[in-house]
C-alpha atoms as a PDB file:
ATOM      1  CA  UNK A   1       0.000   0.000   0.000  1.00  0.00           C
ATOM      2  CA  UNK A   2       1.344   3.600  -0.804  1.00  0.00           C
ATOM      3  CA  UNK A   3       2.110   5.769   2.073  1.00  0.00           C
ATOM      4  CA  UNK A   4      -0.307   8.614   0.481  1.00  0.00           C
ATOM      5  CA  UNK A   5      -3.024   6.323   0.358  1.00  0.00           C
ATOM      6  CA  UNK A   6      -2.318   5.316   3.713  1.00  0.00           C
ATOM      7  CA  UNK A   7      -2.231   8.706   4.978  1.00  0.00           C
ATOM      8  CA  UNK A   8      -5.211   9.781   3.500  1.00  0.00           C
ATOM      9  CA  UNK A   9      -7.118   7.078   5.117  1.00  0.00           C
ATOM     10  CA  UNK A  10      -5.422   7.459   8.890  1.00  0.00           C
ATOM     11  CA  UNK A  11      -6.282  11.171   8.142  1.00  0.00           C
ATOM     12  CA  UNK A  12      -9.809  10.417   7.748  1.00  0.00           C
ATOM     13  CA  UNK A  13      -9.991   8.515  10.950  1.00  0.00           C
ATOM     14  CA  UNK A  14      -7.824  11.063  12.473  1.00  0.00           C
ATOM     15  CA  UNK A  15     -10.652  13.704  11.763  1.00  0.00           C
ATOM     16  CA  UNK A  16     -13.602  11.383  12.844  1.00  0.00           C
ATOM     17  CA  UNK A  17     -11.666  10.467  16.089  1.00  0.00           C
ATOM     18  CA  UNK A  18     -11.183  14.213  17.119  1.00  0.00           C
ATOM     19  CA  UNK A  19     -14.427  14.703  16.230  1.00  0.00           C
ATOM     20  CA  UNK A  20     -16.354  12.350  18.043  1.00  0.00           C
ATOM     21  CA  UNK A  21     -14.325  12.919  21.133  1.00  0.00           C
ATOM     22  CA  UNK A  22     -14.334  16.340  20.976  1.00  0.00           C
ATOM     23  CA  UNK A  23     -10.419  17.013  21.203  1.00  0.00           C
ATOM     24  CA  UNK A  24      -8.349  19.308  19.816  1.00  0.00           C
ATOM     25  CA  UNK A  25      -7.474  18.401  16.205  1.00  0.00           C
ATOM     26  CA  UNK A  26      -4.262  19.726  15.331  1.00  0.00           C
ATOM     27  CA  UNK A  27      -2.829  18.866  19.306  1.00  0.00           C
ATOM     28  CA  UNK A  28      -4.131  15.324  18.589  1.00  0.00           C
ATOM     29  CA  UNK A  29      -2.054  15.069  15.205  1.00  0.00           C
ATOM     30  CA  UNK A  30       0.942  17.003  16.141  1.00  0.00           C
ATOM     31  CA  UNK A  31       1.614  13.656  18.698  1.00  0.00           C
ATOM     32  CA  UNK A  32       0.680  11.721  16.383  1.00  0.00           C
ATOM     33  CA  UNK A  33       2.807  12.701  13.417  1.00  0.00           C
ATOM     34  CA  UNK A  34       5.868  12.648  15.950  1.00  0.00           C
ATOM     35  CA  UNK A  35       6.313   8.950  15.430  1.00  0.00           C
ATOM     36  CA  UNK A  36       5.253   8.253  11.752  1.00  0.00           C
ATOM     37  CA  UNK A  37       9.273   8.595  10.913  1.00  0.00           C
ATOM     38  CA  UNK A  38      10.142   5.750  13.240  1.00  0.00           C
ATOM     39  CA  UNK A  39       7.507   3.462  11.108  1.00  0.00           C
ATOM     40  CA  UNK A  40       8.544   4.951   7.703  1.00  0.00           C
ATOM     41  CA  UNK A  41      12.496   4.204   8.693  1.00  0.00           C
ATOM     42  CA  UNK A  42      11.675   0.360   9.535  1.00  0.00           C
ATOM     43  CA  UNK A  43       9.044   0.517   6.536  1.00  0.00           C
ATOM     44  CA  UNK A  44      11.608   1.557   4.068  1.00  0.00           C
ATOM     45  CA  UNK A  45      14.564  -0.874   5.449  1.00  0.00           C
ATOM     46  CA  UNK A  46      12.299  -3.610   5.156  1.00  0.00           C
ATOM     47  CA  UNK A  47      11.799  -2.724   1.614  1.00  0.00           C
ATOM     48  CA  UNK A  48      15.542  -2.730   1.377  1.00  0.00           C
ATOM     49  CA  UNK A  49      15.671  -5.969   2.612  1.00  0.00           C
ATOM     50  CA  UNK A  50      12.839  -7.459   0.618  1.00  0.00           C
ATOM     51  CA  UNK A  51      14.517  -5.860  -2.546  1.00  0.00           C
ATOM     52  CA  UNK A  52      11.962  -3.662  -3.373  1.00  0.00           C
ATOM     53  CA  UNK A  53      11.495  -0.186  -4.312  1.00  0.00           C
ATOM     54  CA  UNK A  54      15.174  -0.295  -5.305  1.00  0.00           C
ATOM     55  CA  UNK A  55      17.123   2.682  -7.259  1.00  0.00           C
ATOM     56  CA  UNK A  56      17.577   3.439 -10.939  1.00  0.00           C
ATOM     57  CA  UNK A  57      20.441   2.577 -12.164  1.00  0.00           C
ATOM     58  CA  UNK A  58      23.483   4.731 -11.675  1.00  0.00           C
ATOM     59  CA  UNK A  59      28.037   3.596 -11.131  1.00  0.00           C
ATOM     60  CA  UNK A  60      27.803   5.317  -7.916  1.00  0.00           C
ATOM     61  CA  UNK A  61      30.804   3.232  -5.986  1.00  0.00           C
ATOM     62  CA  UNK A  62      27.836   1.764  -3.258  1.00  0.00           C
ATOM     63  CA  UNK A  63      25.585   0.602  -5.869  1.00  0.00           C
ATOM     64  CA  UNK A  64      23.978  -2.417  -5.186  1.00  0.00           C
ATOM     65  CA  UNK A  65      22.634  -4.943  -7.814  1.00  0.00           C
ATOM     66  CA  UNK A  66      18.926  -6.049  -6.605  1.00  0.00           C
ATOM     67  CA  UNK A  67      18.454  -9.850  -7.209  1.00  0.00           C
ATOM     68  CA  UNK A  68      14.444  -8.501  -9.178  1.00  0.00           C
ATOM     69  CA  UNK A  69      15.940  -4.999 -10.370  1.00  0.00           C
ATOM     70  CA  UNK A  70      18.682  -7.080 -13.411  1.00  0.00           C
ATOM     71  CA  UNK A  71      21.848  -7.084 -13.787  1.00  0.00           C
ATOM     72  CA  UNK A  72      23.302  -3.490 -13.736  1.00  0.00           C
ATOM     73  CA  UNK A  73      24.291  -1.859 -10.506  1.00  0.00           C
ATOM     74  CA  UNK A  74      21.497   0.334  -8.901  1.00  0.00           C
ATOM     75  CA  UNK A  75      21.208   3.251  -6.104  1.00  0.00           C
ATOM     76  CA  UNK A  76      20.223   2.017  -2.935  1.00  0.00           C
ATOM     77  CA  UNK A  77      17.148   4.437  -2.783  1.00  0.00           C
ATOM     78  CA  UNK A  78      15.340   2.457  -0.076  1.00  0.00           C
ATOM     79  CA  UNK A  79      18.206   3.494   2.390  1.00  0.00           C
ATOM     80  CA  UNK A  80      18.452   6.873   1.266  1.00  0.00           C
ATOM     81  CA  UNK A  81      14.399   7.303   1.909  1.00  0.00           C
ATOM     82  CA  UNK A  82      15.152   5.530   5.176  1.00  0.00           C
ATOM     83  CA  UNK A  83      17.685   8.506   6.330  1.00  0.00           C
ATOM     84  CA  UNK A  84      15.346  11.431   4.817  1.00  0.00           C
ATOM     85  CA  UNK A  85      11.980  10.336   5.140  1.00  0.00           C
ATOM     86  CA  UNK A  86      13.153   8.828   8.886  1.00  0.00           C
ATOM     87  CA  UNK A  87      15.691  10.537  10.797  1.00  0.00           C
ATOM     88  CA  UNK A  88      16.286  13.560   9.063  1.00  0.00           C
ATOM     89  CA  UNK A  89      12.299  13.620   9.565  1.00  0.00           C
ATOM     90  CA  UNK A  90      11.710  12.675  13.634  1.00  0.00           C
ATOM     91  CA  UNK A  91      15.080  15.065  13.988  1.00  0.00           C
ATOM     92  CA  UNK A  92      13.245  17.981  12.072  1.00  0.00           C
ATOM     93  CA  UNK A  93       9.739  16.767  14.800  1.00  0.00           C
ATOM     94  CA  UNK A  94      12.148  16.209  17.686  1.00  0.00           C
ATOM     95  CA  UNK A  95      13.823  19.712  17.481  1.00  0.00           C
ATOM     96  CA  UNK A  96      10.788  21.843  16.689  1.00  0.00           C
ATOM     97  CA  UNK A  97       8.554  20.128  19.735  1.00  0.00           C
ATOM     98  CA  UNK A  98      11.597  21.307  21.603  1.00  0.00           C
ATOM     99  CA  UNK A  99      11.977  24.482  20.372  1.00  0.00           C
ATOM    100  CA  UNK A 100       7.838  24.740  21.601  1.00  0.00           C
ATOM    101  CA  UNK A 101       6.196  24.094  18.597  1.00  0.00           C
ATOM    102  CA  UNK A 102       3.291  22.525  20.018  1.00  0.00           C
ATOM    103  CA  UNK A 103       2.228  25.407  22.164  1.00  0.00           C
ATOM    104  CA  UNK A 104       1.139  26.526  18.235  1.00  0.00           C
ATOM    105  CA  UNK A 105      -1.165  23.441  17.574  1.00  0.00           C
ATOM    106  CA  UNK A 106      -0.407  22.232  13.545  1.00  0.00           C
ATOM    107  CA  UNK A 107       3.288  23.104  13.445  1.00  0.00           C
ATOM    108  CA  UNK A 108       4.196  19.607  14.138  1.00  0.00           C
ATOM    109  CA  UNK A 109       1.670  18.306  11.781  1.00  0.00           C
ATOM    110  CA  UNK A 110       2.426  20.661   9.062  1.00  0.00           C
ATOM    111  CA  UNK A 111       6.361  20.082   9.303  1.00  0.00           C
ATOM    112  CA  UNK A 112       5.116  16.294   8.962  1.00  0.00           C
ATOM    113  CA  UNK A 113       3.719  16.934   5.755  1.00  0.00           C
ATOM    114  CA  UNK A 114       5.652  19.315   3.896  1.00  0.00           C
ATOM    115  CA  UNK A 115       9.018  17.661   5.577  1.00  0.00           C
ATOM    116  CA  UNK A 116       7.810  13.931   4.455  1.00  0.00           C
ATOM    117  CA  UNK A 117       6.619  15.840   0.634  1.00  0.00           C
ATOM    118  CA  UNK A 118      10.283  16.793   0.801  1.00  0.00           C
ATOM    119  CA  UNK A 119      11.809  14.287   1.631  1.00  0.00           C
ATOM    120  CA  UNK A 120       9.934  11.752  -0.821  1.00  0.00           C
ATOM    121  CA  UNK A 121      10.557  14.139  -3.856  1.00  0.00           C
ATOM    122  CA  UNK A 122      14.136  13.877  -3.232  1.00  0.00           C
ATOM    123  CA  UNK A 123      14.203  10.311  -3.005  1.00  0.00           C
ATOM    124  CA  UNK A 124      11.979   9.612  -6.238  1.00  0.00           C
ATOM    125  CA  UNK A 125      15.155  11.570  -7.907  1.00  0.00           C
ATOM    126  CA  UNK A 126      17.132   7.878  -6.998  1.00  0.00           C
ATOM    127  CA  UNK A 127      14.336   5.773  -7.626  1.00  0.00           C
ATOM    128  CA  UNK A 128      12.715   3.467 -10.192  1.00  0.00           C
ATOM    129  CA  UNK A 129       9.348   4.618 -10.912  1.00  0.00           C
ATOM    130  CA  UNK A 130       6.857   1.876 -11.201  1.00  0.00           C
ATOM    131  CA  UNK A 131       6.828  -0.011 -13.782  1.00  0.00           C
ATOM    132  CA  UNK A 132       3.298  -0.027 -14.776  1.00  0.00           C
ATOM    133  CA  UNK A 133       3.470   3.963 -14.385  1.00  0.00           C
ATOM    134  CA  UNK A 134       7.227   4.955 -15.375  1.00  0.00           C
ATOM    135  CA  UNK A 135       7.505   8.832 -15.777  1.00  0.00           C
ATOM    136  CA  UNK A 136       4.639  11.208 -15.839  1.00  0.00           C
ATOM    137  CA  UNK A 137       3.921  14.815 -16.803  1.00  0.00           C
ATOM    138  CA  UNK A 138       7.041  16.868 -16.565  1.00  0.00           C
ATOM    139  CA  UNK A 139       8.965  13.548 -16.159  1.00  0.00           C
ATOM    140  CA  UNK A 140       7.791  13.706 -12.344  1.00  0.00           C
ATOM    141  CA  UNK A 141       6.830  10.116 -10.760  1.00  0.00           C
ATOM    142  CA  UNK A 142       3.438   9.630  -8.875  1.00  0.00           C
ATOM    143  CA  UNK A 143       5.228   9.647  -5.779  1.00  0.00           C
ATOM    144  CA  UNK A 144       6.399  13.004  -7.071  1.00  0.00           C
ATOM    145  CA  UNK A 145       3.184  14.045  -7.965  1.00  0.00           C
ATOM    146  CA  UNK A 146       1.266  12.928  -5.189  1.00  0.00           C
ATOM    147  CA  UNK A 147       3.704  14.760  -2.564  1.00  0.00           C
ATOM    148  CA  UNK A 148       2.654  17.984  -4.316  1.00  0.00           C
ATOM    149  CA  UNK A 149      -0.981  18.198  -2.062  1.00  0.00           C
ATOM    150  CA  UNK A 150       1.606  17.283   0.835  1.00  0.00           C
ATOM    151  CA  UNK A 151       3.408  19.799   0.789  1.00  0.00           C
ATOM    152  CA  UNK A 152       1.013  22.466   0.028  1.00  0.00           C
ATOM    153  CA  UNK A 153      -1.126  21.317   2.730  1.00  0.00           C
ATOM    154  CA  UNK A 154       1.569  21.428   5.156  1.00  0.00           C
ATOM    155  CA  UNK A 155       2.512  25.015   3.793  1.00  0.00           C
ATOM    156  CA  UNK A 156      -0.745  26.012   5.043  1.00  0.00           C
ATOM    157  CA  UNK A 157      -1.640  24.091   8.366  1.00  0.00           C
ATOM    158  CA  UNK A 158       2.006  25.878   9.250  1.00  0.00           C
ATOM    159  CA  UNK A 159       0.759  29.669   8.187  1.00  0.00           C
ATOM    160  CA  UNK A 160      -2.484  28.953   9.728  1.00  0.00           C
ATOM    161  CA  UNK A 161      -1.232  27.442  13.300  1.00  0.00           C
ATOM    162  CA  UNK A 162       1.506  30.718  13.081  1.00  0.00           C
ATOM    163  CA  UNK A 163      -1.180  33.052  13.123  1.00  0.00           C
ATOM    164  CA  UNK A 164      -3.735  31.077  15.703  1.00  0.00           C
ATOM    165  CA  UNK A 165      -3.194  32.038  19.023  1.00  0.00           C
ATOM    166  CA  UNK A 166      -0.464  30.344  21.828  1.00  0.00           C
ATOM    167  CA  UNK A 167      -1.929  28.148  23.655  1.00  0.00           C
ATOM    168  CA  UNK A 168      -0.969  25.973  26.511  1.00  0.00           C
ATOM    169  CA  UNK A 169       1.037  23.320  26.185  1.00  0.00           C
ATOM    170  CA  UNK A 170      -0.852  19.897  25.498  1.00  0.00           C
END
């Protein structure tokens, strides 16, 4: 399953949730979104070691040859979207709830998303688009493409929770 997909769903029940239990939306998903780069890390070296998701090909010195991706050496893109998309990600979440950034409700969230669009737009750069989709408009991928919404989104919760009141801490 694709992690926009996936987000769009827990985002759903995320809103529903909040809703029906009458708490704070954005102080609700700033903890949450705190630990989605721990999963994405383990997420991404499991596709590493399943072989999957693997690099285009490139005579980098640390190119790997994937036993389902042929013969010719490829980048290692699952690792590199492990580093970005995990600990350059909970670092980026770990220093800004430090810093206070949940006394603004929907910093956390919106450094999430535009950190995450980011981060996957850079990787894409190393990876193999899928096969059935290969390169779109602009010669973007759909992981490209769909990080777009991300990262406008996340523009916005950010100007929006910058201009909302301080409030307590949660």
């Amino acid at each position: 399953m694709s992690f926009h997909g996936g987000a769009l769903g827990v985002t759903i029940a995320i809103l529903l949730f909040t809703r029906a239990r009458k708490i704070p939306l954005f102080a609700f998903s700033d903890i949450i979104t705190e630990a989605i780069p721990i999963g994405l890390f383990f997420g991404r070296i499991a596709n590493f070691i399943n072989g999957e998701l693997f690099g285009r090909p490139t005579h980098v010195p640390w190119a790997m040859v994937f036993p389902n991706g042929g013969a010719v050496p490829r980048h290692p893109s699952q690792l590199y979207e492990a580093f970005c998309e995990g600990i350059l990600l909970f670092l980026l979440l770990f220093i800004a709830e430090r810093l206070g950034a949940r006394q603004r409700p929907g910093i956390v969230t919106g450094l999430f998303l535009a950190g995450y669009a980011v981060a996957r737009m850079s990787g894409e750069l190393f990876r193999q688009p899928d096969p059935q989709l290969g390169y779109l408009i602009f010669g973007a991928t759909m992981g490209q493409l769909l990080s777009i919404p991300l990262l406008i989104a996340g523009g916005a919760i950010i100007f929006w929770a910058q201009r909302a009141p301080v409030s307590a801490r949660p």
